[in-house]
PDB file of N, CA and C in Angstrom:
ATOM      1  N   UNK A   1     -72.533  15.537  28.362  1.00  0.00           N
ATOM      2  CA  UNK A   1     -71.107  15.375  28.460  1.00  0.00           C
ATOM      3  C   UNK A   1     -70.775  13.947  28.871  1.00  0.00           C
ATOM      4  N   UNK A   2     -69.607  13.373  28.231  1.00  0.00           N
ATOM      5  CA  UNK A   2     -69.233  12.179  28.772  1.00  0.00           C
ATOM      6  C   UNK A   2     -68.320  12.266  29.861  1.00  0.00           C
ATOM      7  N   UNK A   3     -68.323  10.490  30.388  1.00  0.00           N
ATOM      8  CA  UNK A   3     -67.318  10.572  31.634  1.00  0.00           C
ATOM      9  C   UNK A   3     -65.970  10.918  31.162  1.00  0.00           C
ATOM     10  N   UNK A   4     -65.455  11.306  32.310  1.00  0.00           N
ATOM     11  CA  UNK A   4     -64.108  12.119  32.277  1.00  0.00           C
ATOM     12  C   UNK A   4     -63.432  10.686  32.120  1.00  0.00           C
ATOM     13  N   UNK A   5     -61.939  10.759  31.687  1.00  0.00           N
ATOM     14  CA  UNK A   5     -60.983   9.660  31.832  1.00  0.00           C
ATOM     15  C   UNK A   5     -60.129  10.203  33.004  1.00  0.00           C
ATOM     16  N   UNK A   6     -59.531   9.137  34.250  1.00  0.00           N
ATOM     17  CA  UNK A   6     -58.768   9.670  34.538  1.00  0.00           C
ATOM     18  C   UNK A   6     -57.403   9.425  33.481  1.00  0.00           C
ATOM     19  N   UNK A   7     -56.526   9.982  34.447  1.00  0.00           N
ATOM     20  CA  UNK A   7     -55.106  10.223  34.116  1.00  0.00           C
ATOM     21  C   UNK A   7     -54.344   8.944  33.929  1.00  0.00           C
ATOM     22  N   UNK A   8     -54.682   7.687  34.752  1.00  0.00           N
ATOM     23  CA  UNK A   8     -54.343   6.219  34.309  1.00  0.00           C
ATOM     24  C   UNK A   8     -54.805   6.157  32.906  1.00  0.00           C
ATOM     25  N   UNK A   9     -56.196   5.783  32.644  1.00  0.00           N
ATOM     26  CA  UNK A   9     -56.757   5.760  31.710  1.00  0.00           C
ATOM     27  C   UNK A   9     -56.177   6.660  30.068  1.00  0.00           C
ATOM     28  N   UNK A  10     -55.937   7.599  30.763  1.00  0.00           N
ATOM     29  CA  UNK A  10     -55.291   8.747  29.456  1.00  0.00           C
ATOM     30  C   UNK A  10     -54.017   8.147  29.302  1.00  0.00           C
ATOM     31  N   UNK A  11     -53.077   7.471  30.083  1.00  0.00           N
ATOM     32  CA  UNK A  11     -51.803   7.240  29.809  1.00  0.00           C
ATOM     33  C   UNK A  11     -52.140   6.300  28.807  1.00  0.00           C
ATOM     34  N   UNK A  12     -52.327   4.802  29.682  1.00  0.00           N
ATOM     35  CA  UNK A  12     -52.778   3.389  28.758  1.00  0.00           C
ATOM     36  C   UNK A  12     -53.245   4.210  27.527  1.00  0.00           C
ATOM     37  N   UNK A  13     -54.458   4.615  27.363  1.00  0.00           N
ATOM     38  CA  UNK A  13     -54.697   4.816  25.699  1.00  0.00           C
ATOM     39  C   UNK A  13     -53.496   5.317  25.175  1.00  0.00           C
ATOM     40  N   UNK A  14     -52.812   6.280  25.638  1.00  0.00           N
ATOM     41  CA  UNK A  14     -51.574   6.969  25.005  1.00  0.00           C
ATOM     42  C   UNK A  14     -50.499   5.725  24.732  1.00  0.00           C
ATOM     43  N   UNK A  15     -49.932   4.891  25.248  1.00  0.00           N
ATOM     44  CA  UNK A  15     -49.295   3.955  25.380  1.00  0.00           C
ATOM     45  C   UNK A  15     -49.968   2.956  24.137  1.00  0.00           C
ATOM     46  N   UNK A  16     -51.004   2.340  23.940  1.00  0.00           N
ATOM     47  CA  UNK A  16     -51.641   1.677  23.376  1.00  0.00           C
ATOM     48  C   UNK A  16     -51.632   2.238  22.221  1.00  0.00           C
ATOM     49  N   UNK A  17     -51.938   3.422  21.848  1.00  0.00           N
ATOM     50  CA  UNK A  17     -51.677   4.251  20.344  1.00  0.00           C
ATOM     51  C   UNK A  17     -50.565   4.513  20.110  1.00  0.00           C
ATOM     52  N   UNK A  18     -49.581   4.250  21.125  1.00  0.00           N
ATOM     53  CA  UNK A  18     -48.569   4.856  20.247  1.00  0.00           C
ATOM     54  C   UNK A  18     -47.616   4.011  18.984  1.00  0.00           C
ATOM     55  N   UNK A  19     -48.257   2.677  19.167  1.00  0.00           N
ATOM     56  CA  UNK A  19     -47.469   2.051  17.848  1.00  0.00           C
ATOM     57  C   UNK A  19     -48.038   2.466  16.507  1.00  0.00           C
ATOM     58  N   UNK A  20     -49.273   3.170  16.755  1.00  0.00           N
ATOM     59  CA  UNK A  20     -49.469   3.740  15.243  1.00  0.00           C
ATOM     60  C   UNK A  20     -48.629   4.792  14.827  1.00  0.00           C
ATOM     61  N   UNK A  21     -48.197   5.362  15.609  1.00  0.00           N
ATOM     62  CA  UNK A  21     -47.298   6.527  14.982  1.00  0.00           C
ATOM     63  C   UNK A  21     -45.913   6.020  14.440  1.00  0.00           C
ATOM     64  N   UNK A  22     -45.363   4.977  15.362  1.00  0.00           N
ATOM     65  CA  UNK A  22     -44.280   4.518  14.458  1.00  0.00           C
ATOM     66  C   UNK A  22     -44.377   3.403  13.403  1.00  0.00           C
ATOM     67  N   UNK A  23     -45.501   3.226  13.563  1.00  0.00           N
ATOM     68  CA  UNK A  23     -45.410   2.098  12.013  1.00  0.00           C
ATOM     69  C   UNK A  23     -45.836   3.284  11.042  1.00  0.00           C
ATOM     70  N   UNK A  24     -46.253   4.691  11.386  1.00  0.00           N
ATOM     71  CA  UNK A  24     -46.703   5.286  10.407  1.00  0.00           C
ATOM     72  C   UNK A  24     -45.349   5.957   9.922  1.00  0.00           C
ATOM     73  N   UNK A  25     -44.102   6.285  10.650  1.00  0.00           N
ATOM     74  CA  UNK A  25     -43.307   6.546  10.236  1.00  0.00           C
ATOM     75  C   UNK A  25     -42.176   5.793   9.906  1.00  0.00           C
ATOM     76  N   UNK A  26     -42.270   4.411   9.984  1.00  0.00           N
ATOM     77  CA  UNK A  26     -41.554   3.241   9.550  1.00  0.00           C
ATOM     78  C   UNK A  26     -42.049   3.590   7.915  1.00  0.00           C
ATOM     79  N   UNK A  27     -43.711   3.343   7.889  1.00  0.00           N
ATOM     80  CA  UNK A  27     -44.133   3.337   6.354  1.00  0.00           C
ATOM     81  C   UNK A  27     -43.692   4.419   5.658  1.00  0.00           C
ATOM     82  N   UNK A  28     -43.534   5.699   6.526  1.00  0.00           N
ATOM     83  CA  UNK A  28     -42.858   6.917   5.102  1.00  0.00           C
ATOM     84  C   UNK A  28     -41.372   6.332   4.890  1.00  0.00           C
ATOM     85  N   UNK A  29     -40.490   5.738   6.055  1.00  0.00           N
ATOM     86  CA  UNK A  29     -39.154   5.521   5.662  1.00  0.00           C
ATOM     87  C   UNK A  29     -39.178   4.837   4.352  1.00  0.00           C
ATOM     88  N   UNK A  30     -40.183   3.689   4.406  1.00  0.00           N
ATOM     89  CA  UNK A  30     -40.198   2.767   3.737  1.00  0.00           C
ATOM     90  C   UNK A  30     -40.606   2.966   2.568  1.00  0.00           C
ATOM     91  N   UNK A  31     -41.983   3.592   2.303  1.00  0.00           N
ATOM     92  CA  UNK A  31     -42.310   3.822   1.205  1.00  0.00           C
ATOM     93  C   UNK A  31     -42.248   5.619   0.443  1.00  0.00           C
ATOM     94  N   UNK A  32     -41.775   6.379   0.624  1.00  0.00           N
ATOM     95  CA  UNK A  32     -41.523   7.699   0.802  1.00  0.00           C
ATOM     96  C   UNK A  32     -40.144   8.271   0.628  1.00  0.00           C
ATOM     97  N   UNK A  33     -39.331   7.862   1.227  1.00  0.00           N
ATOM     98  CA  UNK A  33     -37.932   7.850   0.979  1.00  0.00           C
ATOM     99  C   UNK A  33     -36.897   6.497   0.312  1.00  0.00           C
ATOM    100  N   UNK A  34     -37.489   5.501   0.633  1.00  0.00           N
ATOM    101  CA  UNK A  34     -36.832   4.244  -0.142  1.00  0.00           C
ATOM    102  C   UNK A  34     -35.390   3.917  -0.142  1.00  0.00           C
ATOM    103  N   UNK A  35     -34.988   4.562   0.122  1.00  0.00           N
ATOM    104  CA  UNK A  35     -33.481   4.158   0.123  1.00  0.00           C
ATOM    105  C   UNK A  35     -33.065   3.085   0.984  1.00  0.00           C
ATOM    106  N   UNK A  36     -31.321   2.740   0.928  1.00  0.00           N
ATOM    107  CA  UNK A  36     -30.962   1.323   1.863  1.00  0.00           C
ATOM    108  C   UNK A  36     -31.075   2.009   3.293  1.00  0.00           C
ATOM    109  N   UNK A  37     -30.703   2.960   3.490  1.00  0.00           N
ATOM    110  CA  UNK A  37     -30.631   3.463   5.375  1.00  0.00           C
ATOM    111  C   UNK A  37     -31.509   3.673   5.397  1.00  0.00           C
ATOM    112  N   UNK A  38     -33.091   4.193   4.672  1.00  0.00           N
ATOM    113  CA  UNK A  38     -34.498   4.315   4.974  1.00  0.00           C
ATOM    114  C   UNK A  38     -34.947   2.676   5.172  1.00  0.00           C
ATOM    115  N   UNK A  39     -34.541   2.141   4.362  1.00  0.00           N
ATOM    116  CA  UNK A  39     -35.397   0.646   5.200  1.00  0.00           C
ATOM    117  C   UNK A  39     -34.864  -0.189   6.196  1.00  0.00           C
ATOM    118  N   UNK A  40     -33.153   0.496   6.949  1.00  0.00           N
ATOM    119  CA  UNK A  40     -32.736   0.568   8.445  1.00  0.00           C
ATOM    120  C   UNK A  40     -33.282   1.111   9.064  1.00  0.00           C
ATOM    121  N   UNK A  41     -33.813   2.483   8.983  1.00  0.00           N
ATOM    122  CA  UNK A  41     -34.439   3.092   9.821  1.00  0.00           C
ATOM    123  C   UNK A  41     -36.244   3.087  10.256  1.00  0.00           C
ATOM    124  N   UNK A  42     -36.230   2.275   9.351  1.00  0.00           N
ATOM    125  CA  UNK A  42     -37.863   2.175   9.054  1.00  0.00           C
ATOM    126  C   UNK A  42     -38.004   0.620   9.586  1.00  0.00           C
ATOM    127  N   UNK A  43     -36.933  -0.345   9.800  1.00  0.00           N
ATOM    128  CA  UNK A  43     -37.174  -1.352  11.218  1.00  0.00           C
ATOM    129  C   UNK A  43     -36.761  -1.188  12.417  1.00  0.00           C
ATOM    130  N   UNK A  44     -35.657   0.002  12.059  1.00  0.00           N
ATOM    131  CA  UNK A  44     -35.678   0.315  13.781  1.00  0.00           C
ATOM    132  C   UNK A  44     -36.807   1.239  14.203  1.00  0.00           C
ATOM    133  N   UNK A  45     -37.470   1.560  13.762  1.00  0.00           N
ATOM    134  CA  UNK A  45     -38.755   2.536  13.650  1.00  0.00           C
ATOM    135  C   UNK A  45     -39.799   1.467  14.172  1.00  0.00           C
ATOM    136  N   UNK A  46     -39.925   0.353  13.362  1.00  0.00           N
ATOM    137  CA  UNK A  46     -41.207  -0.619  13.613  1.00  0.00           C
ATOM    138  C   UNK A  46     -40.731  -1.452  14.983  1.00  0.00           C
ATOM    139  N   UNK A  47     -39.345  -1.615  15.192  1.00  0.00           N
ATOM    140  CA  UNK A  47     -38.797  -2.169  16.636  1.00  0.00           C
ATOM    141  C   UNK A  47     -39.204  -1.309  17.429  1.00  0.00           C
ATOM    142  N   UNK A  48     -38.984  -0.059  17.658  1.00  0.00           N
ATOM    143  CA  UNK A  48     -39.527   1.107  19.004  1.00  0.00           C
ATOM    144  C   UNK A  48     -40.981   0.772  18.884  1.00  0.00           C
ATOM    145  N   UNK A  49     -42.149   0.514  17.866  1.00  0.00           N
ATOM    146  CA  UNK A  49     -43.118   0.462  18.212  1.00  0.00           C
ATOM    147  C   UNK A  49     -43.498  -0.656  18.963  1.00  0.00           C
ATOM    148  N   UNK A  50     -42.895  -1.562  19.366  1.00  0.00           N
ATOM    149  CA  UNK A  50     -43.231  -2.775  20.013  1.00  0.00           C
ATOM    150  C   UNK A  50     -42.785  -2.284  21.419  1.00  0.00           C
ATOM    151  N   UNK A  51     -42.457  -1.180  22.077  1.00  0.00           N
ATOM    152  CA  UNK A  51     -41.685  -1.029  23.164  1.00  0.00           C
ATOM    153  C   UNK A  51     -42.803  -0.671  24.106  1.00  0.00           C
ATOM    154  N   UNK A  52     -43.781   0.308  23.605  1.00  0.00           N
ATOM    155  CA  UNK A  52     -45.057   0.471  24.882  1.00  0.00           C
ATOM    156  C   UNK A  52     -45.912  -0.064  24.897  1.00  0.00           C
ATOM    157  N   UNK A  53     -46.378  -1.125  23.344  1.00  0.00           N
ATOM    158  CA  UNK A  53     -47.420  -2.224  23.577  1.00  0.00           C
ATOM    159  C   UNK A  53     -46.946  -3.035  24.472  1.00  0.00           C
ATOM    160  N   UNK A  54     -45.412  -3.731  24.564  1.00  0.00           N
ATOM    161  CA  UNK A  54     -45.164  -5.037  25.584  1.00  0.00           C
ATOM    162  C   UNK A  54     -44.766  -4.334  26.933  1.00  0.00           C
ATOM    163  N   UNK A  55     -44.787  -3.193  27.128  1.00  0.00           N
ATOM    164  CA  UNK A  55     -44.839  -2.191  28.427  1.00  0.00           C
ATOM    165  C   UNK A  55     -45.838  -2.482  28.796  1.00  0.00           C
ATOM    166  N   UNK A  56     -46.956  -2.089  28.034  1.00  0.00           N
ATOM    167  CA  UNK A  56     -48.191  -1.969  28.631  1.00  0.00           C
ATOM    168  C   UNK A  56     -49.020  -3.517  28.817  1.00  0.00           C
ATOM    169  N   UNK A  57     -48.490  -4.442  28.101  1.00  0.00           N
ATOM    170  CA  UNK A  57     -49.080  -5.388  28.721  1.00  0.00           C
ATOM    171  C   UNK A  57     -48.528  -6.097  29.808  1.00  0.00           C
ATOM    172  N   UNK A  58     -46.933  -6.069  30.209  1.00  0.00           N
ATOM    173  CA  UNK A  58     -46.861  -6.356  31.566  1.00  0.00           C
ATOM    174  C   UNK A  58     -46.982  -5.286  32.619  1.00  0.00           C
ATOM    175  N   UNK A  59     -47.533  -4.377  32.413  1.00  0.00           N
ATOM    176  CA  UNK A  59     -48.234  -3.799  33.249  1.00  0.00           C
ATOM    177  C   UNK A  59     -49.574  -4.207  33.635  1.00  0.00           C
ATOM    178  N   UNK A  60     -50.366  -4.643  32.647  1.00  0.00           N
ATOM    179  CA  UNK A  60     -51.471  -5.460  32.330  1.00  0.00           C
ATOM    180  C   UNK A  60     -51.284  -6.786  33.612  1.00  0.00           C
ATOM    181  N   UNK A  61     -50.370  -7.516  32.527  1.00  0.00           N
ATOM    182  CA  UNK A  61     -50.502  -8.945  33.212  1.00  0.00           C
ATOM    183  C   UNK A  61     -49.942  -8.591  35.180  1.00  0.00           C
ATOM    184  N   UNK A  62     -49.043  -7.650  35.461  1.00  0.00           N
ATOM    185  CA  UNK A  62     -48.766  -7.551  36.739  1.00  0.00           C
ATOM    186  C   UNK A  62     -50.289  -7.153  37.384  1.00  0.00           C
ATOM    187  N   UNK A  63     -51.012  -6.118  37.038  1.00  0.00           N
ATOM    188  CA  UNK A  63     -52.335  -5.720  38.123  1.00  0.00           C
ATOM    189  C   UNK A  63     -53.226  -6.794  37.418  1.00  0.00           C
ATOM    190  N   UNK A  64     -53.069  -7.749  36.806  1.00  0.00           N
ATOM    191  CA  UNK A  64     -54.164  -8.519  36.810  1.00  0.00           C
ATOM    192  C   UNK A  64     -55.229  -7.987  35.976  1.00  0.00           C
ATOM    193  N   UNK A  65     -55.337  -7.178  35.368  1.00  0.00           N
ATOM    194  CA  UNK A  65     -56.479  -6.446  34.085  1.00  0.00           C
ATOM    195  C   UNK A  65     -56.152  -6.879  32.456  1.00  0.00           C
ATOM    196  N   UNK A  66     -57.252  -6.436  32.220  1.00  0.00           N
ATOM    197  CA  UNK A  66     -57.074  -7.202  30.162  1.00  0.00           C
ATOM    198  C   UNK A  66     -56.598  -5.951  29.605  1.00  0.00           C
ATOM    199  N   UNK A  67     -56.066  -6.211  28.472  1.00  0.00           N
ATOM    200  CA  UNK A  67     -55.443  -5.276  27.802  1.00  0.00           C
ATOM    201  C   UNK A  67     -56.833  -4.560  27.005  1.00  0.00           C
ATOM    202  N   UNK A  68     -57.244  -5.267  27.063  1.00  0.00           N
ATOM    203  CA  UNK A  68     -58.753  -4.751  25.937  1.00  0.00           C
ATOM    204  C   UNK A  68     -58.629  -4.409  24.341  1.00  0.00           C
ATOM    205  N   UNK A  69     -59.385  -3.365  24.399  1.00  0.00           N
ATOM    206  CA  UNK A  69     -59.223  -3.327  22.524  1.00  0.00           C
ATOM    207  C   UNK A  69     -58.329  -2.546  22.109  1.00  0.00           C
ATOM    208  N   UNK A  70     -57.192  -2.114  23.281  1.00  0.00           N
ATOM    209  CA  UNK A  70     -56.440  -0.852  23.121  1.00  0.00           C
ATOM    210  C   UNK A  70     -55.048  -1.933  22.822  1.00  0.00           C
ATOM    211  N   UNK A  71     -55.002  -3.375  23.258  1.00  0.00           N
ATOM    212  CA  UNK A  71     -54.022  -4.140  22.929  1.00  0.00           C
ATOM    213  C   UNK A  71     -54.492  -5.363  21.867  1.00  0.00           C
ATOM    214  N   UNK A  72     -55.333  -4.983  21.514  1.00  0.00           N
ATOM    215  CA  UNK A  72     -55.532  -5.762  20.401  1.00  0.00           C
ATOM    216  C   UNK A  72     -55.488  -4.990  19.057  1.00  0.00           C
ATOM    217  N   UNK A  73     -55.719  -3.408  19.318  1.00  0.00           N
ATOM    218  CA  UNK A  73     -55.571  -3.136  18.232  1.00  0.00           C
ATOM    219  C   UNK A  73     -53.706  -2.617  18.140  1.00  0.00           C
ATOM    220  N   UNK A  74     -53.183  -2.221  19.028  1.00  0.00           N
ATOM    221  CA  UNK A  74     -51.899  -2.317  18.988  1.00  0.00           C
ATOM    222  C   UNK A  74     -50.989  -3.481  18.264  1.00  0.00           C
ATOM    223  N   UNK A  75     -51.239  -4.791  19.299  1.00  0.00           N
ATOM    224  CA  UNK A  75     -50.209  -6.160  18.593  1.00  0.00           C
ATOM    225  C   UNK A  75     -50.958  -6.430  17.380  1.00  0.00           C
ATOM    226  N   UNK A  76     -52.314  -6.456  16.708  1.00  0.00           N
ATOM    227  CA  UNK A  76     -52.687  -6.795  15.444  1.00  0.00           C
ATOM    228  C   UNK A  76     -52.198  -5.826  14.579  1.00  0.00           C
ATOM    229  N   UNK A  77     -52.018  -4.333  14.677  1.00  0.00           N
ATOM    230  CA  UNK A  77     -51.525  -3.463  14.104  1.00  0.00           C
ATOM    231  C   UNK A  77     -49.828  -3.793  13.969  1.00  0.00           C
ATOM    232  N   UNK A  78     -49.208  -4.233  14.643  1.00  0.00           N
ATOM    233  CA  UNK A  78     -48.233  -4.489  14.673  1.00  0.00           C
ATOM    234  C   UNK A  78     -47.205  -5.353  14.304  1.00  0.00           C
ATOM    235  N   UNK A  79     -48.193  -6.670  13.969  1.00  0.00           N
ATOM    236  CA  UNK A  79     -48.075  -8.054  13.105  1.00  0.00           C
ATOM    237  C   UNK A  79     -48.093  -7.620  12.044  1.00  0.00           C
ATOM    238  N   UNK A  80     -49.686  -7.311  11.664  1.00  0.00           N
ATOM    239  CA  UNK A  80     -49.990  -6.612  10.445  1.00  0.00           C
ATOM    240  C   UNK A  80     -48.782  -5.604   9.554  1.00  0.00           C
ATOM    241  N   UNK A  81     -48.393  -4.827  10.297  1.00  0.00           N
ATOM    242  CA  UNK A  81     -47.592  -4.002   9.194  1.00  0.00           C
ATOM    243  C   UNK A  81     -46.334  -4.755   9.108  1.00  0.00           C
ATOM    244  N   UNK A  82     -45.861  -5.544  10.134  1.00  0.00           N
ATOM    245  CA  UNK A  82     -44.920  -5.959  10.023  1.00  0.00           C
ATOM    246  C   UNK A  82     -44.455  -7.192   8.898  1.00  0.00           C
ATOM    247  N   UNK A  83     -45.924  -7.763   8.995  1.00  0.00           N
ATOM    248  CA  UNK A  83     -45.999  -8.865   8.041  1.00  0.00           C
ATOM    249  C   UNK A  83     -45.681  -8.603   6.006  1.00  0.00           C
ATOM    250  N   UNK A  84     -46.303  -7.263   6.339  1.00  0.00           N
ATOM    251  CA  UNK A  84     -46.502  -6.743   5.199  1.00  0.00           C
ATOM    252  C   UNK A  84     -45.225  -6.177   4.628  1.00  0.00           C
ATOM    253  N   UNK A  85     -44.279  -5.545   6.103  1.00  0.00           N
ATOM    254  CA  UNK A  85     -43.344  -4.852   4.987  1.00  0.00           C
ATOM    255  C   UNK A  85     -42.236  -5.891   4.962  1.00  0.00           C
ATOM    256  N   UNK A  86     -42.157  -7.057   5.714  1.00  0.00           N
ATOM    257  CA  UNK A  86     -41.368  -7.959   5.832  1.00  0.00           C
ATOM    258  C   UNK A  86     -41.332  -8.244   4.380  1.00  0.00           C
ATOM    259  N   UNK A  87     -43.177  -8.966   3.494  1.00  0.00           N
ATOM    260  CA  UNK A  87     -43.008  -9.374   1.861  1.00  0.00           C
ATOM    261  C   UNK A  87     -42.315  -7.740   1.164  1.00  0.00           C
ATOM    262  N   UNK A  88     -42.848  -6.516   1.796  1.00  0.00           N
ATOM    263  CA  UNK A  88     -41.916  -5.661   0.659  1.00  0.00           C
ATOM    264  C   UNK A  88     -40.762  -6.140   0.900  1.00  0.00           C
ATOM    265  N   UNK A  89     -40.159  -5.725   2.198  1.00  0.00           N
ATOM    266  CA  UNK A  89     -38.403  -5.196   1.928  1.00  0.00           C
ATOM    267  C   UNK A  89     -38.018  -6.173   3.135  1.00  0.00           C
ATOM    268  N   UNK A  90     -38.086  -7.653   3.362  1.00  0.00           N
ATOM    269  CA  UNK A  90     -37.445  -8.478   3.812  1.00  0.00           C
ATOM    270  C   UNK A  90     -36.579  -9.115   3.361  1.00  0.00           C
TER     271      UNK A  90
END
């Protein structure tokens, strides 16, 4: 059996994943429904996902700890799609 996580630990990852879920539902607005209020709602969709990565890193930068690979894969995930749907529907 592996080590347990505590309950800090379980949050941060939770926090850190959660911009995949809204760029994943930015991308159905975007590519799935298509319309003009789907690609409003599909940047205010990709805006909420930026809300618990930059949570969680000044939480970060206040106790003095690295964000690790849980904020790198967050803000690269987050450039990334953004970059991308900016050339679709910018």
């Amino acid at each position: 059996m592996g080590m347990k996580k505590t309950r800090e630990r379980m949050v941060s990852d939770n926090m850190w994943g959660s911009s995949a879920v809204f760029c994943m539902a930015a991308f159905v607005a975007f590519v799935v429904v298509r319309s003009e209020a789907a690609v409003r709602v599909g940047w205010i969709l990709y805006g909420c996902g930026w809300v618990a990565p930059v949570g969680m890193a000044v939480w970060c930068a206040a106790r003095r700890k690295s964000p690790g690979v849980g904020g790198v894969f967050a803000f690269g995930l987050l450039v990334v799609f953004g970059l991308l749907a900016w050339l679709a529907h910018g």
